[in-house]
C-alpha atoms as a PDB file:
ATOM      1  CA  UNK A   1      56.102  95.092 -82.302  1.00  0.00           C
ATOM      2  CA  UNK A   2      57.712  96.653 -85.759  1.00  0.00           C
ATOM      3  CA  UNK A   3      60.789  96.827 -87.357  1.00  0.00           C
ATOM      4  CA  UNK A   4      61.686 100.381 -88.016  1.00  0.00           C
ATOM      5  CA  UNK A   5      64.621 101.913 -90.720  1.00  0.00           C
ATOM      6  CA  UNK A   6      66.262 105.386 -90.020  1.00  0.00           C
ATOM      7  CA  UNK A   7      67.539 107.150 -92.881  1.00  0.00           C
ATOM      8  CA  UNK A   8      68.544 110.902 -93.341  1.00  0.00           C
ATOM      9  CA  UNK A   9      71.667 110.746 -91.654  1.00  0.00           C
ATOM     10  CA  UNK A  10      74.839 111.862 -92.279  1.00  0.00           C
ATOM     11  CA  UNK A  11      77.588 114.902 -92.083  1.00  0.00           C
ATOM     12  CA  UNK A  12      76.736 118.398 -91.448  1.00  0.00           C
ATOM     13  CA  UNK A  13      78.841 121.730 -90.588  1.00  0.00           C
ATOM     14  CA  UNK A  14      77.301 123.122 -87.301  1.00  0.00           C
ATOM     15  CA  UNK A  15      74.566 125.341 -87.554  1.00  0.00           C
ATOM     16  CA  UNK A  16      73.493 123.305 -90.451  1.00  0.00           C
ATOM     17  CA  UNK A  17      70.520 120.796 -90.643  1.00  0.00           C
ATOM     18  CA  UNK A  18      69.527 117.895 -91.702  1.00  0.00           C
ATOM     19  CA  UNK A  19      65.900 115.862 -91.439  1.00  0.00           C
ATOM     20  CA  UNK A  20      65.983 112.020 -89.831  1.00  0.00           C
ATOM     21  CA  UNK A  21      63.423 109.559 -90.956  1.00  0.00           C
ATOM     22  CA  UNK A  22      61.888 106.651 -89.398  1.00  0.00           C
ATOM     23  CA  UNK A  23      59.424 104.170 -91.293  1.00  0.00           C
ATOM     24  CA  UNK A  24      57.825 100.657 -89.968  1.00  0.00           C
ATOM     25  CA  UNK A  25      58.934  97.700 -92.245  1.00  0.00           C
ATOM     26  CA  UNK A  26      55.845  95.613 -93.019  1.00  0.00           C
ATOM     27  CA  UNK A  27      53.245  97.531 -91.482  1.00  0.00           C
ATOM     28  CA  UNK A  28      51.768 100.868 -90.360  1.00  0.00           C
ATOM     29  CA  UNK A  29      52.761 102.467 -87.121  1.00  0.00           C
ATOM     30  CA  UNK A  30      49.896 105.100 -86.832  1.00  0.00           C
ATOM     31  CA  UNK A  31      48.588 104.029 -83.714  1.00  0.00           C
ATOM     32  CA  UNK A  32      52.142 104.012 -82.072  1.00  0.00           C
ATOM     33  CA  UNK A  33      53.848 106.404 -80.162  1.00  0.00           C
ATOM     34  CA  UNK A  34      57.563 107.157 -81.336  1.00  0.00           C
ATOM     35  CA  UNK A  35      60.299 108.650 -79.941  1.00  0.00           C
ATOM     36  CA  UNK A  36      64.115 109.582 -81.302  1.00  0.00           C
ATOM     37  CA  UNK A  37      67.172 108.387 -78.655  1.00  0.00           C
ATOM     38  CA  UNK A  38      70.581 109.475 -79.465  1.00  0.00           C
ATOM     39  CA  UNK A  39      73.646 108.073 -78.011  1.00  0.00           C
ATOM     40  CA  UNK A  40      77.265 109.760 -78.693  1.00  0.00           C
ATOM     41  CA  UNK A  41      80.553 107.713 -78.179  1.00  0.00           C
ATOM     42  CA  UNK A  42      80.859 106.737 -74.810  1.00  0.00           C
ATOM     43  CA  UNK A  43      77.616 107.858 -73.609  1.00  0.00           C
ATOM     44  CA  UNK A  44      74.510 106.397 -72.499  1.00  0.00           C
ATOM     45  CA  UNK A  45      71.456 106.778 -74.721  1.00  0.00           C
ATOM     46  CA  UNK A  46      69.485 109.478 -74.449  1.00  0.00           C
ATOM     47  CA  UNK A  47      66.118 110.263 -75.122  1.00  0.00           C
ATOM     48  CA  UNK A  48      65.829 113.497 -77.485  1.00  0.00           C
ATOM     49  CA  UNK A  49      62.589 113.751 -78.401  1.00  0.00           C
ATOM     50  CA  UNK A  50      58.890 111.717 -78.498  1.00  0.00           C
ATOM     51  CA  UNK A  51      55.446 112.179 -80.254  1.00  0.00           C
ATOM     52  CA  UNK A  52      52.161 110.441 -79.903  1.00  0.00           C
ATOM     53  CA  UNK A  53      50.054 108.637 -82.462  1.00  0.00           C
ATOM     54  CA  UNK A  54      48.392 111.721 -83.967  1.00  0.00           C
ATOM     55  CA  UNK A  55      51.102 113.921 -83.683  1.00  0.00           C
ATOM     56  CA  UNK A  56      48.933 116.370 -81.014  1.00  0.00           C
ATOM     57  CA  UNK A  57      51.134 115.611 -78.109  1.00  0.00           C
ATOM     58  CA  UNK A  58      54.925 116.162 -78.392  1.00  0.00           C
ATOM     59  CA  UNK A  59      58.315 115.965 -75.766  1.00  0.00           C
ATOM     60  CA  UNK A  60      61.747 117.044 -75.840  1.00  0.00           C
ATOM     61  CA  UNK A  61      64.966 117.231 -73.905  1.00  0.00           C
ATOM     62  CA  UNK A  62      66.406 120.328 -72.852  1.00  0.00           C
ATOM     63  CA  UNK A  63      69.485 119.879 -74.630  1.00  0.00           C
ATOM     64  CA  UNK A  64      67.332 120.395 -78.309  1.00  0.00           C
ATOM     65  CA  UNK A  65      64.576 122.695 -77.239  1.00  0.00           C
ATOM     66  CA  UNK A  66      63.507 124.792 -80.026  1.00  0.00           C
ATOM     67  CA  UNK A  67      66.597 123.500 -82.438  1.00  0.00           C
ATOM     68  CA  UNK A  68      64.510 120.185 -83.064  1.00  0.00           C
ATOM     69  CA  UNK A  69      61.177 119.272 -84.594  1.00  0.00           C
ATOM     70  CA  UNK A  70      59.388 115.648 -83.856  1.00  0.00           C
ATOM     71  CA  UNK A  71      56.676 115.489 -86.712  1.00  0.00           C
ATOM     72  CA  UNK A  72      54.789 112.085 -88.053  1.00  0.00           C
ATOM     73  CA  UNK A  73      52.335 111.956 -91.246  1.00  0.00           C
ATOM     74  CA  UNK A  74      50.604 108.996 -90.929  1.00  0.00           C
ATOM     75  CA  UNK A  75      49.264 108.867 -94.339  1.00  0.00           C
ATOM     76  CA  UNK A  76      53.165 107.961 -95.588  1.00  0.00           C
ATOM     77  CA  UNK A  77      53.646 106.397 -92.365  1.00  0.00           C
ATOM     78  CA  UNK A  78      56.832 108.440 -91.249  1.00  0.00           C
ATOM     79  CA  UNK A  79      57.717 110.148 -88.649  1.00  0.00           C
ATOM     80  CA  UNK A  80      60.216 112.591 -88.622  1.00  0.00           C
ATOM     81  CA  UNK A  81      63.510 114.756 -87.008  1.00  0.00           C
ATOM     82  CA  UNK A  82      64.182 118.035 -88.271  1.00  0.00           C
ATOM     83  CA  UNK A  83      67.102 119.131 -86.828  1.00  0.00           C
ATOM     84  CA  UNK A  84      67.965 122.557 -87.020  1.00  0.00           C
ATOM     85  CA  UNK A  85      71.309 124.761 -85.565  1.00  0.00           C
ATOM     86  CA  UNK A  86      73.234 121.836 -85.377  1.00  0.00           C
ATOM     87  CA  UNK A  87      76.333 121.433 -82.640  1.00  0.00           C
ATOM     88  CA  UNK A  88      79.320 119.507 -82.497  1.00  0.00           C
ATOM     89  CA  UNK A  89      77.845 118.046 -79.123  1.00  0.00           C
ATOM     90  CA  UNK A  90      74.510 116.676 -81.220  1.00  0.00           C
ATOM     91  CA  UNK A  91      76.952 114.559 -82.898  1.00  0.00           C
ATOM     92  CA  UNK A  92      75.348 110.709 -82.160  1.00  0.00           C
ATOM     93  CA  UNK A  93      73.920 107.898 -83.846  1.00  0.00           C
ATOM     94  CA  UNK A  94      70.271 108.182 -83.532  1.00  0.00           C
ATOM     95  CA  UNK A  95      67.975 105.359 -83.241  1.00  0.00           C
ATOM     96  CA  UNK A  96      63.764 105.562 -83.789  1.00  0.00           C
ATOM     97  CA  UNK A  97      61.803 103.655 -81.506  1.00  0.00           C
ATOM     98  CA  UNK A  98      58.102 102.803 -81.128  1.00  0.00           C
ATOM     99  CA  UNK A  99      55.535 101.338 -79.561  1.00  0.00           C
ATOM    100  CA  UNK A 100      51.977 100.701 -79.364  1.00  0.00           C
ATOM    101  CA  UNK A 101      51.286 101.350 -75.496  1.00  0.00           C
ATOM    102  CA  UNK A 102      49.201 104.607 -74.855  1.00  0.00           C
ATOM    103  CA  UNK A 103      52.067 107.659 -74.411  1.00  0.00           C
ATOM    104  CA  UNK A 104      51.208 108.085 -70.904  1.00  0.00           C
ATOM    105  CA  UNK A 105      52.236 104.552 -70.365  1.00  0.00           C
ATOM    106  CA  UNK A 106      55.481 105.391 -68.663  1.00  0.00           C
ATOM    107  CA  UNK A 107      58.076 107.865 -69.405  1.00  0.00           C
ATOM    108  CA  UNK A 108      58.562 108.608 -72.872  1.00  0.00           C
ATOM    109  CA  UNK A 109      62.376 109.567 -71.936  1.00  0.00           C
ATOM    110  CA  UNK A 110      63.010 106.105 -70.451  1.00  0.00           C
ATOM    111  CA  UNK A 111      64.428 103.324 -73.105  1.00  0.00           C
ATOM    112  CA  UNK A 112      62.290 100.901 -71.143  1.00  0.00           C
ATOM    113  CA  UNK A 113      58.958 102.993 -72.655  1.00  0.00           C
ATOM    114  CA  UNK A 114      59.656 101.320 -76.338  1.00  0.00           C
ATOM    115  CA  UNK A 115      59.618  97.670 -77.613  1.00  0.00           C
ATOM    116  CA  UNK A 116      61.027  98.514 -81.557  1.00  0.00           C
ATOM    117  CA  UNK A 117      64.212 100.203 -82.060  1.00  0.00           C
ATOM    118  CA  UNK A 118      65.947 100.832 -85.573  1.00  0.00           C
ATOM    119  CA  UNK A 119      69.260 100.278 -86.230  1.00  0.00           C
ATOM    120  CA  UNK A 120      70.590 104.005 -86.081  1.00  0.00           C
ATOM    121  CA  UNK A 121      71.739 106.518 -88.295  1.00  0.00           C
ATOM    122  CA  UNK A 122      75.026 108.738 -87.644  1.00  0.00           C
ATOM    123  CA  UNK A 123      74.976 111.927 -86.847  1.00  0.00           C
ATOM    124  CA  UNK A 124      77.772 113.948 -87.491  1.00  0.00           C
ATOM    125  CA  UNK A 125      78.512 117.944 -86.657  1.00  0.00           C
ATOM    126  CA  UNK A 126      81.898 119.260 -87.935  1.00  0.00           C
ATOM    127  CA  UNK A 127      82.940 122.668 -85.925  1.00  0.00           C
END
């Protein structure tokens, strides 16, 4: 597997936005798929969003629909979380994760999909 690094985190008012970044320590991930998890205080972790290797295939949860944007350029060997129209309820750390199995290889929305996980980056949405 990979070690991955989140950075872009941070504090926002809502409605605002802010872009989450997640790079492979040591190696390139362009043949991975990787998804973004979020998980508030007290909460379970919870898949937000997923994208495969070339960036063609994409998946999100309800709850960010059309506020968030899963992207990857593989030439920088990033991927990426714009997050746009930000609520107090998105408020989370928010972990990358990755893996090399084919995206169809179980759900991308189950933790169980991914073998590397970052450490997190916090989220936070003042009202």
């Amino acid at each position: 597997q990979v070690q991955l690094v989140e950075s872009g985190g941070g504090l926002v008012q809502a409605g605002g936005s802010l872009r989450l970044s997640c790079a492979p320590s040591g190696r390139t991930f362009s043949n991975y798929k990787v998804g973004w998890f979020r998980q508030a205080p007290g909460k379970d972790r919870e898949f937000v969003a997923a994208i495969n290797w070339s960036g063609g295939t994409t998946d999100y949860a309800d709850s960010v629909k059309g506020r968030f944007t899963i992207s990857r350029d593989n030439v920088k060997n990033t991927a990426y979380l714009q997050m746009s129209s930000l609520k107090p309820e998105d408020t989370a750390v928010y972990y990358c994760a990755a893996d090399r199995r084919s995206y169809y290889s179980g759900s991308v929305g189950s933790l169980q999909t991914f073998g590397s996980w970052g450490q997190g980056t916090q989220v936070t949405v003042s009202s």
